[in-house]
Protein backbone atom coordinates (compact mmCIF):
# COMPACT_ATOMS: atom_id res chain seq x y z
CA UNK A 1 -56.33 -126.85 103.67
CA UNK A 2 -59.88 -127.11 102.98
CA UNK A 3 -60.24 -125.07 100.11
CA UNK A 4 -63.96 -124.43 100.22
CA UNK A 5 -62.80 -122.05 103.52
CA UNK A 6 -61.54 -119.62 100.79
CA UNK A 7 -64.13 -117.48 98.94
CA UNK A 8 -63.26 -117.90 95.26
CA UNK A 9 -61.10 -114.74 93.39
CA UNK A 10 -59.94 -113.49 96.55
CA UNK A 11 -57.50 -111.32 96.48
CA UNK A 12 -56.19 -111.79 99.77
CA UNK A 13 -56.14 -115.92 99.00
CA UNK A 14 -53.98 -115.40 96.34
CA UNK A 15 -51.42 -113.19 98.53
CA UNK A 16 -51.62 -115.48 100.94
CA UNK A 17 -51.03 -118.12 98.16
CA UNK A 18 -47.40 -116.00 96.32
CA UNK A 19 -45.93 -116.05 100.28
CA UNK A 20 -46.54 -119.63 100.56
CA UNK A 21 -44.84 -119.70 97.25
CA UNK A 22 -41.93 -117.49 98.37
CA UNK A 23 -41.17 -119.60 100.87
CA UNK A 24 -40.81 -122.59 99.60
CA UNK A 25 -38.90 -120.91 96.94
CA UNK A 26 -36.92 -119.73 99.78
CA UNK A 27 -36.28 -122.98 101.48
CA UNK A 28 -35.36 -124.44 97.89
CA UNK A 29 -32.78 -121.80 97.74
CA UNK A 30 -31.09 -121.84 101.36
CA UNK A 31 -30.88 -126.16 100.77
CA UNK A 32 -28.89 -125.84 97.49
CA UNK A 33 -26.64 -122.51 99.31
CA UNK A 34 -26.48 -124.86 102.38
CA UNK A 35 -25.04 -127.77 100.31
CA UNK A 36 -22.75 -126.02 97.89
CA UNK A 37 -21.22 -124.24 101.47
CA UNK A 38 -20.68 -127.53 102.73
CA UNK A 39 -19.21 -129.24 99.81
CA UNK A 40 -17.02 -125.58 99.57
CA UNK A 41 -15.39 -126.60 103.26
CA UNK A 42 -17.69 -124.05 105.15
CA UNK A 43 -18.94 -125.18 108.45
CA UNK A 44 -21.61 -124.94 110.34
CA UNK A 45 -21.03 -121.95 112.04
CA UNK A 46 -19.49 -120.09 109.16
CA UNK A 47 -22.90 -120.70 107.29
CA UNK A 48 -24.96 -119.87 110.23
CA UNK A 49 -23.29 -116.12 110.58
CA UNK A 50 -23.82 -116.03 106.63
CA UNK A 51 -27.95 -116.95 107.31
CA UNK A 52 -27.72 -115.07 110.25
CA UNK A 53 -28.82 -117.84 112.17
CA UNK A 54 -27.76 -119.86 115.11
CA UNK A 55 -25.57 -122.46 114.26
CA UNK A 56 -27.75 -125.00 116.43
CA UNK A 57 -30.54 -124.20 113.91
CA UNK A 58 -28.98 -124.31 110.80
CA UNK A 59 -27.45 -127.72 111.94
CA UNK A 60 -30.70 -129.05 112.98
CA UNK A 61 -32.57 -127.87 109.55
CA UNK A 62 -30.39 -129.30 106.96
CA UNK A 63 -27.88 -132.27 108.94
CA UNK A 64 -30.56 -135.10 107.92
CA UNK A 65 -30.93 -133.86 104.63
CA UNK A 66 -26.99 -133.20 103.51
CA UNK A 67 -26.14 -136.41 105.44
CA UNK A 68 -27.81 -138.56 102.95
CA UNK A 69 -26.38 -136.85 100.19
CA UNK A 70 -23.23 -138.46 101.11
CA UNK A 71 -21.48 -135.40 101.71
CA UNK A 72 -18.12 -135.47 103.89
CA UNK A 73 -19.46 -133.82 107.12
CA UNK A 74 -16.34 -134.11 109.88
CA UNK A 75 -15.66 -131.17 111.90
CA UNK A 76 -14.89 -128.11 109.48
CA UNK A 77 -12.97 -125.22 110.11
CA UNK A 78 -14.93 -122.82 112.25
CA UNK A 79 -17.86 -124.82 113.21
């Protein structure tokens, strides 16, 4: 972002800034859930209905990312 764009002491910038914040804090949050479900035995589609998500999604946004942790991810009870 080209930061000369925003007009400095903006108050709009800086809630612009806090939801940028929120969700990152966010996605920090829904990785660790995400991992701790999986280690737990949940599967896919167990944690998707808990996100309220599709389970195609939540499989697609963290697989990569829990795969290289090591974890054990055979087919789970319930998805």
């Amino acid at each position: 972002m080209d930061i000369a764009l925003i007009p400095p002491d903006d108050p709009i910038a800086d809630d612009l800034a806090a939801v940028g914040a929120l969700r990152a804090l966010a996605d920090q949050l829904e990785d660790s859930a995400v991992e701790r479900a999986l280690r737990a035995g949940w599967g896919w589609a167990q944690i998707a209905e808990a996100l309220d998500v599709t389970r195609q999604a939540v499989h697609k946004k963290h697989l990569r990312r829990v795969a290289s942790l090591g974890l054990d991810l055979r087919r789970r009870n319930n998805g």
